[in-house]
Protein backbone atom coordinates (compact mmCIF):
# COMPACT_ATOMS: atom_id res chain seq x y z
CA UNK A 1 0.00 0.00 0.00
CA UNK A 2 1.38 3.27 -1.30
CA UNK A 3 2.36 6.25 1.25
CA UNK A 4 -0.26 8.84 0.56
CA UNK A 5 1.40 12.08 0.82
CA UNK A 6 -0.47 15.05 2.54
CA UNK A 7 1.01 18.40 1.53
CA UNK A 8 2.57 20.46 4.12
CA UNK A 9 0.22 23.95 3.44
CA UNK A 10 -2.82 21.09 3.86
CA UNK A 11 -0.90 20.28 7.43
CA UNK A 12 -0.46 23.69 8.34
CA UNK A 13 -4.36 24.49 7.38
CA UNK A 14 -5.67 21.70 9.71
CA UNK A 15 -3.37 22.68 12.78
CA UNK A 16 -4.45 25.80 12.22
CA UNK A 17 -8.29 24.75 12.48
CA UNK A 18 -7.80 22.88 15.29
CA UNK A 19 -5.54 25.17 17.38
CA UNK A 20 -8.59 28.02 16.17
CA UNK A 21 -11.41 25.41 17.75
CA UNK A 22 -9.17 24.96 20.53
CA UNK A 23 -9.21 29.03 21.07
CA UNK A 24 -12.87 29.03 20.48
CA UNK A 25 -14.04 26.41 23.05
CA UNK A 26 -11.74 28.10 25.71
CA UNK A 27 -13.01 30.85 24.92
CA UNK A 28 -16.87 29.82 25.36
CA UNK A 29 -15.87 28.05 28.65
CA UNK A 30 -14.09 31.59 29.81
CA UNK A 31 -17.15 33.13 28.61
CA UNK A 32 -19.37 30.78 30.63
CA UNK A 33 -17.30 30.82 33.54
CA UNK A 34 -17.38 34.50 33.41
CA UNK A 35 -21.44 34.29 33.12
CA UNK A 36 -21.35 32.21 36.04
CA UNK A 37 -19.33 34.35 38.05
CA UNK A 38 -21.30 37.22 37.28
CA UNK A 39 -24.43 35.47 37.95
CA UNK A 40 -23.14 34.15 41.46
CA UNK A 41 -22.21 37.89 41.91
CA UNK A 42 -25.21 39.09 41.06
CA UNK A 43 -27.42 36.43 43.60
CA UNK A 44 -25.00 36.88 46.10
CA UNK A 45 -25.28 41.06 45.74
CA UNK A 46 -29.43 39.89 46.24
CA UNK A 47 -28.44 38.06 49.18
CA UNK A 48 -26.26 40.26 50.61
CA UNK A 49 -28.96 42.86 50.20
CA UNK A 50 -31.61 41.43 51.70
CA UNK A 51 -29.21 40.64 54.75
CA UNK A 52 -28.42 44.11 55.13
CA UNK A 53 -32.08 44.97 54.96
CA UNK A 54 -33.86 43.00 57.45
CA UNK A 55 -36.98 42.45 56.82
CA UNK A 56 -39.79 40.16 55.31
CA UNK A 57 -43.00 39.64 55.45
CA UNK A 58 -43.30 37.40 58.64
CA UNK A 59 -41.09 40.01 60.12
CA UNK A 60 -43.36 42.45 59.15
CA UNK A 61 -46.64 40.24 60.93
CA UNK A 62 -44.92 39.97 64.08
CA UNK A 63 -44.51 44.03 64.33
CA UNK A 64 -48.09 44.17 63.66
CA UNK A 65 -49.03 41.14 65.76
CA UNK A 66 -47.31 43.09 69.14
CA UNK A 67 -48.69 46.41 68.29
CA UNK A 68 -52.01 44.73 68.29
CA UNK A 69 -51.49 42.99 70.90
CA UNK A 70 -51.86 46.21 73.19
CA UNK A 71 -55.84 46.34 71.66
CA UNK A 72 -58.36 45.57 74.29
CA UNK A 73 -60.64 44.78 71.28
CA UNK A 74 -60.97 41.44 69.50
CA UNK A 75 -59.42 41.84 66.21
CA UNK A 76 -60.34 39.91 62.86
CA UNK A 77 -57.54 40.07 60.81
CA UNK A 78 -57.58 38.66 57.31
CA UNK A 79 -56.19 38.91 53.67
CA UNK A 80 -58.78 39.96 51.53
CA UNK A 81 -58.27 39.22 47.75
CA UNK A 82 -59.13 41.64 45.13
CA UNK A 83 -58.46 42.66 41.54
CA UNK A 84 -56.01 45.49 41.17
CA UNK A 85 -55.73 47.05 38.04
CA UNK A 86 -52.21 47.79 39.39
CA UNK A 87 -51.05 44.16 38.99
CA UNK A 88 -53.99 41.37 38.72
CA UNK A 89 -54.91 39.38 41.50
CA UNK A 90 -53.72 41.48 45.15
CA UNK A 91 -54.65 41.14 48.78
CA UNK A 92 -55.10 43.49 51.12
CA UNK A 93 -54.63 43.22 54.95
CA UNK A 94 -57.85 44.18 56.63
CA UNK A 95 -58.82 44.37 60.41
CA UNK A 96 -62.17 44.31 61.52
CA UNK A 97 -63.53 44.68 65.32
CA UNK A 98 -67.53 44.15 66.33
CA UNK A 99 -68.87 42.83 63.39
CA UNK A 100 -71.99 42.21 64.90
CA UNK A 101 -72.86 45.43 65.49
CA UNK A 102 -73.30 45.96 62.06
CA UNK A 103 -77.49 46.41 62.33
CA UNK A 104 -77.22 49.36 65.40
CA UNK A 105 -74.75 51.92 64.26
CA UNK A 106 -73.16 52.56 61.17
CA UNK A 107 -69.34 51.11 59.90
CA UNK A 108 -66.26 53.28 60.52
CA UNK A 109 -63.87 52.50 58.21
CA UNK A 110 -60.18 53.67 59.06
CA UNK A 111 -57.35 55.12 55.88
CA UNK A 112 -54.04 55.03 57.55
CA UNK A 113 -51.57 57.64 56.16
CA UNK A 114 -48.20 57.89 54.34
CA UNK A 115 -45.60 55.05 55.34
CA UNK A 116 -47.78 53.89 58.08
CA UNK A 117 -50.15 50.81 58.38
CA UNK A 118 -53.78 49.58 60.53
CA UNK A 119 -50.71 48.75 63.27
CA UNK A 120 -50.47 52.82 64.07
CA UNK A 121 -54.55 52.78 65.01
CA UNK A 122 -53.74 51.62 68.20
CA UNK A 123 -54.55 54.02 70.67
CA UNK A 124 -58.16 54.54 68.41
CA UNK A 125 -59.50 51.02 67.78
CA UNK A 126 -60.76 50.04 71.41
CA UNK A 127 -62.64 53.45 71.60
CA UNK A 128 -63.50 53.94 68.07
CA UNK A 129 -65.04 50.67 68.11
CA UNK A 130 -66.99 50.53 71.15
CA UNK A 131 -70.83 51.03 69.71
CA UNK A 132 -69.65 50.28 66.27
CA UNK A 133 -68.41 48.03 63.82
CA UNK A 134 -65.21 49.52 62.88
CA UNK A 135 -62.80 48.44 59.59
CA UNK A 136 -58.97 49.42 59.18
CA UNK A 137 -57.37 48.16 56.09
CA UNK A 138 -53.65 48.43 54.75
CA UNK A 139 -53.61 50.63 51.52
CA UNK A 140 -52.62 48.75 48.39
CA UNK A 141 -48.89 49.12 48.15
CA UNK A 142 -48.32 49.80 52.20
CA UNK A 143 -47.87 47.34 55.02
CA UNK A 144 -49.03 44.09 54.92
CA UNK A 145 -51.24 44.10 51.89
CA UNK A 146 -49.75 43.19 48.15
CA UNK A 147 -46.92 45.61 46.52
CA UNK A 148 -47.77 45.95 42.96
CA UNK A 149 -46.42 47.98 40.07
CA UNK A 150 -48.34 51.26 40.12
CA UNK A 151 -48.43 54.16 37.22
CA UNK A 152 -46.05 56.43 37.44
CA UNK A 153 -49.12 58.73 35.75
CA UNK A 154 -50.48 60.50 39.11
CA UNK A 155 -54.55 60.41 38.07
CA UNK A 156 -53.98 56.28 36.81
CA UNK A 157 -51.56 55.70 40.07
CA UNK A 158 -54.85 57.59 42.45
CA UNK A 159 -57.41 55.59 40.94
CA UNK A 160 -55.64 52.08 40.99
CA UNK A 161 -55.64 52.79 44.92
CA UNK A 162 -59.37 53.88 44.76
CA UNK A 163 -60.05 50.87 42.67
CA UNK A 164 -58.47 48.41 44.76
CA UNK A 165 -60.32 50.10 48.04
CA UNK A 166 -63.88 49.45 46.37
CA UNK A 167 -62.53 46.20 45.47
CA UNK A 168 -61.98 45.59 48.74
CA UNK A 169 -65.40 46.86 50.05
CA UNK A 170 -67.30 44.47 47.29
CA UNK A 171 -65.27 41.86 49.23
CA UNK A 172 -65.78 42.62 52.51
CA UNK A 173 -69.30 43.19 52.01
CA UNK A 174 -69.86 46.77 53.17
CA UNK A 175 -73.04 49.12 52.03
CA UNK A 176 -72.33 52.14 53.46
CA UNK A 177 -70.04 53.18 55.65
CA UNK A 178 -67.83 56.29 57.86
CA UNK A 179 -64.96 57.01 56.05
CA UNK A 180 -61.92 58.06 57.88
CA UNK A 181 -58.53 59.36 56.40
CA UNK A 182 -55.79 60.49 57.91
CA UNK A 183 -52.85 62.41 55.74
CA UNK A 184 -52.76 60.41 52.53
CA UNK A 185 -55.50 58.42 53.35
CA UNK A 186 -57.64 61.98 53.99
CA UNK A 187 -56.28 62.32 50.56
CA UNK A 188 -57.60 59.53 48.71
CA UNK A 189 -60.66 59.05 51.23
CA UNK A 190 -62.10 62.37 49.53
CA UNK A 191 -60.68 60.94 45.94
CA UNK A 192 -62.84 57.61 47.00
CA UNK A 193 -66.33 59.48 47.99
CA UNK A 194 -66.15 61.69 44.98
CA UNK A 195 -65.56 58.62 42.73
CA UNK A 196 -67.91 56.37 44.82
CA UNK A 197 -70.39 59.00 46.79
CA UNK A 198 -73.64 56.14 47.46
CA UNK A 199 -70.88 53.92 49.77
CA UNK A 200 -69.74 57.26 51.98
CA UNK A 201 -72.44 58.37 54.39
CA UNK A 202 -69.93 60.83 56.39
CA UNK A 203 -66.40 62.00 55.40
CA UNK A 204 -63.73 62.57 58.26
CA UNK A 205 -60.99 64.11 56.98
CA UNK A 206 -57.74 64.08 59.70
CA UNK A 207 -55.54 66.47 58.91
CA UNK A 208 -55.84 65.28 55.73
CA UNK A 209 -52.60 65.86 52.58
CA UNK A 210 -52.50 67.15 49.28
CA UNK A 211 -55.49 70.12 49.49
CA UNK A 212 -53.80 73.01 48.56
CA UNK A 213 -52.73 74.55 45.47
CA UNK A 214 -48.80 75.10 44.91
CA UNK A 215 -48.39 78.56 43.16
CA UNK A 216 -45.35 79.44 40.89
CA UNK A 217 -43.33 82.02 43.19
CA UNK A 218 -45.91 81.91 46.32
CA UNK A 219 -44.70 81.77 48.98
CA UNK A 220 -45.56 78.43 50.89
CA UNK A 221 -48.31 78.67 53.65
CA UNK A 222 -47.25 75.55 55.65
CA UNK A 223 -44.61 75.43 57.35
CA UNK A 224 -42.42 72.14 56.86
CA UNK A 225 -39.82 71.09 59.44
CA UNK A 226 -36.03 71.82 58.68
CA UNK A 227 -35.01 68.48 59.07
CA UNK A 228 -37.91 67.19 56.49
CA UNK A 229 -36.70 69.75 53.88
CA UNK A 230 -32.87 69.24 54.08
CA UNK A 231 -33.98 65.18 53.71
CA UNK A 232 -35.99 65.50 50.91
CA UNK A 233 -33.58 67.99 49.16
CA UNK A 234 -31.23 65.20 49.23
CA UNK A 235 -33.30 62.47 48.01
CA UNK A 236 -35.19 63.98 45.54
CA UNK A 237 -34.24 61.51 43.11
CA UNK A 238 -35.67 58.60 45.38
CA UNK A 239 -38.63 57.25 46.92
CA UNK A 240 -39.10 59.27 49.87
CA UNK A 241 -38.26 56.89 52.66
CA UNK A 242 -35.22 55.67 50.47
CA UNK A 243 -33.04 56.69 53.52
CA UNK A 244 -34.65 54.16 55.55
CA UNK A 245 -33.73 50.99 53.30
CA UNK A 246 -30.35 52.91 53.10
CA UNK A 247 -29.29 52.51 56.11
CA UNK A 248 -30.15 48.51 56.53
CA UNK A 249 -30.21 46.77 59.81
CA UNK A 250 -29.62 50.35 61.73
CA UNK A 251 -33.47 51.33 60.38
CA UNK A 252 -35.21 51.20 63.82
CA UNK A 253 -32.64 53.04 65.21
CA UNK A 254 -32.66 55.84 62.88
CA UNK A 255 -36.32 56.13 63.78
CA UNK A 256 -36.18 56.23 67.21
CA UNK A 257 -33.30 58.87 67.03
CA UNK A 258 -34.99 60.59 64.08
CA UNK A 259 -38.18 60.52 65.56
CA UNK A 260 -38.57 59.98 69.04
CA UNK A 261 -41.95 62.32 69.01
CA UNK A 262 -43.31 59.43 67.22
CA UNK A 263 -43.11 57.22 69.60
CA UNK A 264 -43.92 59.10 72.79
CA UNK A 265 -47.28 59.29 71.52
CA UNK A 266 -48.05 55.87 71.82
CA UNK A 267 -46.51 55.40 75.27
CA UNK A 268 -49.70 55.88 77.17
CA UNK A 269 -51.08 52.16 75.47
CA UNK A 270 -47.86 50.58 74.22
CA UNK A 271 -45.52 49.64 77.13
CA UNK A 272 -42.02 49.07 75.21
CA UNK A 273 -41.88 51.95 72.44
CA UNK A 274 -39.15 50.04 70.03
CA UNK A 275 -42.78 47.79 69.03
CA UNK A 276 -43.84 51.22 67.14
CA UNK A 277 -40.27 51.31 65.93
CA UNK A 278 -39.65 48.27 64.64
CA UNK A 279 -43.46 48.24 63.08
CA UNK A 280 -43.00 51.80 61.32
CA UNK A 281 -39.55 49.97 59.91
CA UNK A 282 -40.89 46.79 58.56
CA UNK A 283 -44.01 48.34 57.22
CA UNK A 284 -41.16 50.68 54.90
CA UNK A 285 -38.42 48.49 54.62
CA UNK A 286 -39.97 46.57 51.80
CA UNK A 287 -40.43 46.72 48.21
CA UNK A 288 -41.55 50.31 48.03
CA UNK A 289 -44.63 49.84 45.82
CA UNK A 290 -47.04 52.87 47.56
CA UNK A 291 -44.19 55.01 47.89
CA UNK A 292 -43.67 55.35 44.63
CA UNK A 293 -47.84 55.51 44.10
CA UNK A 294 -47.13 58.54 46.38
CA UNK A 295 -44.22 60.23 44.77
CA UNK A 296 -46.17 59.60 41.33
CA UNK A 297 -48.99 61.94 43.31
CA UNK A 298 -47.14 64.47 44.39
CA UNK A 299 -44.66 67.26 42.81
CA UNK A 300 -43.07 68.30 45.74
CA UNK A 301 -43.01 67.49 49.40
CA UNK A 302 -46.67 68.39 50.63
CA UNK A 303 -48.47 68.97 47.02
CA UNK A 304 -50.03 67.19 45.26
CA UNK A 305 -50.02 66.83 41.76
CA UNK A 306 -53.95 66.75 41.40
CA UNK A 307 -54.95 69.26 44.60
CA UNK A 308 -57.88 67.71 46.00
CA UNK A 309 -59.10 71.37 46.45
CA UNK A 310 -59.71 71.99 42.59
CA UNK A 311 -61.75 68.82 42.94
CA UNK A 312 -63.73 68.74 46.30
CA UNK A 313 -66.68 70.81 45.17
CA UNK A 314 -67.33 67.84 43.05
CA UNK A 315 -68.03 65.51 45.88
CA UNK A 316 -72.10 65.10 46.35
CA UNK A 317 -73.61 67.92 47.93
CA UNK A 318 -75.28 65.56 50.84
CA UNK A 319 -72.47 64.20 51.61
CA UNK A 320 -71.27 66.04 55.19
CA UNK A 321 -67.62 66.29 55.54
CA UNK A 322 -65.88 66.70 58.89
CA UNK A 323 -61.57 67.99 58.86
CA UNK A 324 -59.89 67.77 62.38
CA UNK A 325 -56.50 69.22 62.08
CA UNK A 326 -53.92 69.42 64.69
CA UNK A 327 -53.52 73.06 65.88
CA UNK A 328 -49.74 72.57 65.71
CA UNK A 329 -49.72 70.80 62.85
CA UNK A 330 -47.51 71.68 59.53
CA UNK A 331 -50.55 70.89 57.20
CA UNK A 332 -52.23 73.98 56.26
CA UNK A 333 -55.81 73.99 57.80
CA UNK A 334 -57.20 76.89 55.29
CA UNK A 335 -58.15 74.18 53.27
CA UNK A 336 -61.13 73.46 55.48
CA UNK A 337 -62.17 77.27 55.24
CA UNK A 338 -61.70 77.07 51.17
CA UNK A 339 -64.08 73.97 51.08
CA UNK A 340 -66.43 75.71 53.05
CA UNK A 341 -66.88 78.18 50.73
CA UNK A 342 -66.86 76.01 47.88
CA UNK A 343 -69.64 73.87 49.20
CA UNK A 344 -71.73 76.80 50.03
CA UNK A 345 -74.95 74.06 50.49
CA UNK A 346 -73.15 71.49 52.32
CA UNK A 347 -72.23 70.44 55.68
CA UNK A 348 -68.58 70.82 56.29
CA UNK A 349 -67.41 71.53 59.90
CA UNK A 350 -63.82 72.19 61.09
CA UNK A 351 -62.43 71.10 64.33
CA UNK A 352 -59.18 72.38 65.27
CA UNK A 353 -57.65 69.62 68.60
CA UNK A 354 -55.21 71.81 70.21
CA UNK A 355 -51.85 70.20 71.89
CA UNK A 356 -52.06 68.22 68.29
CA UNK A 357 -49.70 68.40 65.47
CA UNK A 358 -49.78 66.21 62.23
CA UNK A 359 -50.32 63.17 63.97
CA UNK A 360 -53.70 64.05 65.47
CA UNK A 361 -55.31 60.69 65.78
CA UNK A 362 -52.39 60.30 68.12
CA UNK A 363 -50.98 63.38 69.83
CA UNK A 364 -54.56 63.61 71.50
CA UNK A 365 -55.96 60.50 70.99
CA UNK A 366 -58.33 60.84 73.84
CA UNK A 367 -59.91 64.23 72.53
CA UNK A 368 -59.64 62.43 68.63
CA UNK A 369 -61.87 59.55 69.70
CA UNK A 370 -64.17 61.42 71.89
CA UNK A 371 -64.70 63.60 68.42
CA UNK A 372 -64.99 61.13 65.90
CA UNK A 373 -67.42 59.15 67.95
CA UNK A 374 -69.78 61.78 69.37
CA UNK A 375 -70.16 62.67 65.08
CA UNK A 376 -70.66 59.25 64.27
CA UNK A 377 -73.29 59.25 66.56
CA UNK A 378 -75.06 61.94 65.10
CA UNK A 379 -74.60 60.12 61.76
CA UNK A 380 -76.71 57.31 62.93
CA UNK A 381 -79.58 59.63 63.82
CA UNK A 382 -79.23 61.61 60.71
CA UNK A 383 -78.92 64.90 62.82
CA UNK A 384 -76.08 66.08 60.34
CA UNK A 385 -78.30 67.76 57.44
CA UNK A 386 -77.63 69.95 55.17
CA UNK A 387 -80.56 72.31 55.77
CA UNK A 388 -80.67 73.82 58.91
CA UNK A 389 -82.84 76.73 60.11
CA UNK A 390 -80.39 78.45 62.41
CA UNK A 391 -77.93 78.54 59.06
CA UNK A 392 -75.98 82.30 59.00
CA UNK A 393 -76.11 81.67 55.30
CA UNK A 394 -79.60 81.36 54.42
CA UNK A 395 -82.25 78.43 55.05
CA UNK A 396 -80.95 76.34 53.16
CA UNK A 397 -77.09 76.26 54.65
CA UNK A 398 -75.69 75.23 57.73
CA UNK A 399 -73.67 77.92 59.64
CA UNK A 400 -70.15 76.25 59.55
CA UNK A 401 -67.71 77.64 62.43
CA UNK A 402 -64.03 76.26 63.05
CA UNK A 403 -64.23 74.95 66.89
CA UNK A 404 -61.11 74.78 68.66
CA UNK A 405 -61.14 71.58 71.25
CA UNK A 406 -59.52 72.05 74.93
CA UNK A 407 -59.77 69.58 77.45
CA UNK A 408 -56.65 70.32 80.31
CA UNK A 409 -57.96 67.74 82.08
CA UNK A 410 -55.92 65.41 79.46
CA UNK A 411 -51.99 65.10 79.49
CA UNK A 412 -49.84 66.27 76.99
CA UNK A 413 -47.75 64.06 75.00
CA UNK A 414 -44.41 64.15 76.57
């Protein structure tokens, strides 16, 4: 058998090909080891992360299971599912205490504000309750309830909260009910009774956020804290409480160093004050889902994109509407005079609690409840009407004062 001769160029050509395959493969395998490496990078970043922020969602149940736990009241507490526009099937963490009660005095339902969660009602349930059912739930995006995705469009972002809140009410199987909103929640209770006015038979409005109308160069009429302006200068760019997921595992800390006013006015119920602490942190270390709902709403710290004052005078005209404001407080109460006048046939009546700032369902919770419930009681008579013969206005307009509330027979908040 004859030698077969393979030319050397043929040679050269075939060590060539393989010594190129040879660079290829190690090449692939670099570039998958480097894909792995980044990827093990990456979860361990995640990891890392979540070490260095933490929380969860069980965490999060056990802060609200010992603030509770200082309620005299029986508490129902449940995960209601709904349909959210804002990301398909949600729940919503909802409280409810005296059910049964539901045939002698009408619902109270209770809209907790900014950052804060049903946890924070609870130096108002056990009195709020008493001859009444009464029904707290956790905003969509906020505490315990789902996080979804929410527009960063502010009208879309306010009515996928809205939505999700009558959602929940289909659920839950209310009629009609006492709406209550504090801050925000004042915010988007109005929003909610102007969208949905049969299901509201009184609005309470706490101090409520986002009324007033920000003017090009005017000149601010409430007066915001230093230490609130300097923080949100520097965060602009983030979700409002970014500074609290910032600062990881030193979050409850920061609060009670930031804020210890915050927690002295719950000491009168809740015995060890690092409970509020640690709740207020787990309820805003999380995804931040509502907080960006809320900076979607708002064009600066406290305004609103859509001011609920250019909107009010569309609520139903017998629907009565009742603002408490905190005489201290940095919200600016002139809101309450402007819907006045915009609801000339309406009843809208204005309590000013002094010794109360922003936090008024808590800096006098004792005067708060004592409010509230003496209005809800007149709500179940039906002694709030719109017509009234000793009206200043005419006889068919209730004479609407501002009453400032003093009781020195209660203590300060220290």
């Amino acid at each position: 058998m004859s030698d077969i001769k393979i030319p050397e160029k043929a040679m050269d050509l075939q060590s060539r090909g393989k010594f190129r395959g040879f660079l290829i493969t190690a090449s692939s395998l670099s570039g998958l080891s480097f894909l792995l490496m980044f990827n093990k990078s990456l979860l361990s970043w995640i990891s890392d992360w979540f070490r260095w922020c933490p929380t969860s969602t069980a965490l999060l149940e056990d802060a609200e299971r010992r603030m509770l736990s200082y309620v005299e009241s029986d508490c129902d507490l449940s995960f209601v599912p709904i349909n959210s526009s804002a990301d398909g099937e949600c729940k919503v963490r909802s409280m409810i205490v005296n059910k049964n009660l539901e045939d002698k005095a009408t619902p109270l339902v209770l809209l907790h504000g900014f950052g804060s969660g049903i946890g924070l009602w609870v130096l108002n349930i056990d009195s709020l309750s008493k001859d009444r059912p009464l029904y707290a739930l956790d905003i969509l995006g906020f505490g315990l309830s789902s996080r979804p995705t929410f527009s960063n469009d502010a009208e879309v972002a306010e009515n996928q909260i809205i939505d999700s809140i009558e959602e929940w009410r289909k659920k839950v199987g209310l009629k009609q009910f006492i709406l209550l909103g504090h801050s925000m929640g004042g915010f988007l209770a109005a929003s909610y009774a102007i969208k949905f006015p049969e299901r509201v038979k009184h609005l309470f409005l706490a101090d409520p956020w986002g009324f007033p109308i920000r003017e090009g160069n005017e000149k601010p009429r409430i007066h915001i804290p230093l230490w609130a302006r300097t923080l949100v200068l520097l965060l602009k760019p983030f979700n409002p409480l970014a500074y609290l997921r910032a600062v990881g595992p030193w979050g409850p800390q920061l609060i009670q160093r930031m804020r210890p006013d915050i927690l002295r006015k719950f000491e009168t119920v809740v015995t060890d004050t690092s409970d509020v602490s640690n709740y207020i942190y787990h309820c805003n270390a999380q995804h931040p889902s509502g907080e960006a709902a809320f900076k979607a709403m708002t064009i600066q710290f406290g305004w609103a994109n859509r001011p609920m004052i250019q909107r009010i005078a569309q609520l139903r005209q017998d629907i009565p509407i009742s603002f408490i404001f905190g005489a201290q407080s940095w919200i600016d109460s002139s809101s309450g005079d402007k819907t006045t006048a915009l609801r000339e046939n309406s009843y809208v009546k204005i309590e000013m609690i002094d010794g109360a700032g922003h936090h008024v369902y808590a800096d006098r919770a004792e005067v708060f409840n004592n409010l509230v419930c003496q209005i809800c009681r007149k709500v179940d008579n039906n002694e709030l009407s719109v017509t009234s013969p000793t009206s200043s206005k005419g006889s068919n307009m209730l004479s609407l004062n501002a009453t400032k509330i003093e009781d020195t027979c209660l203590p300060e908040p220290v």
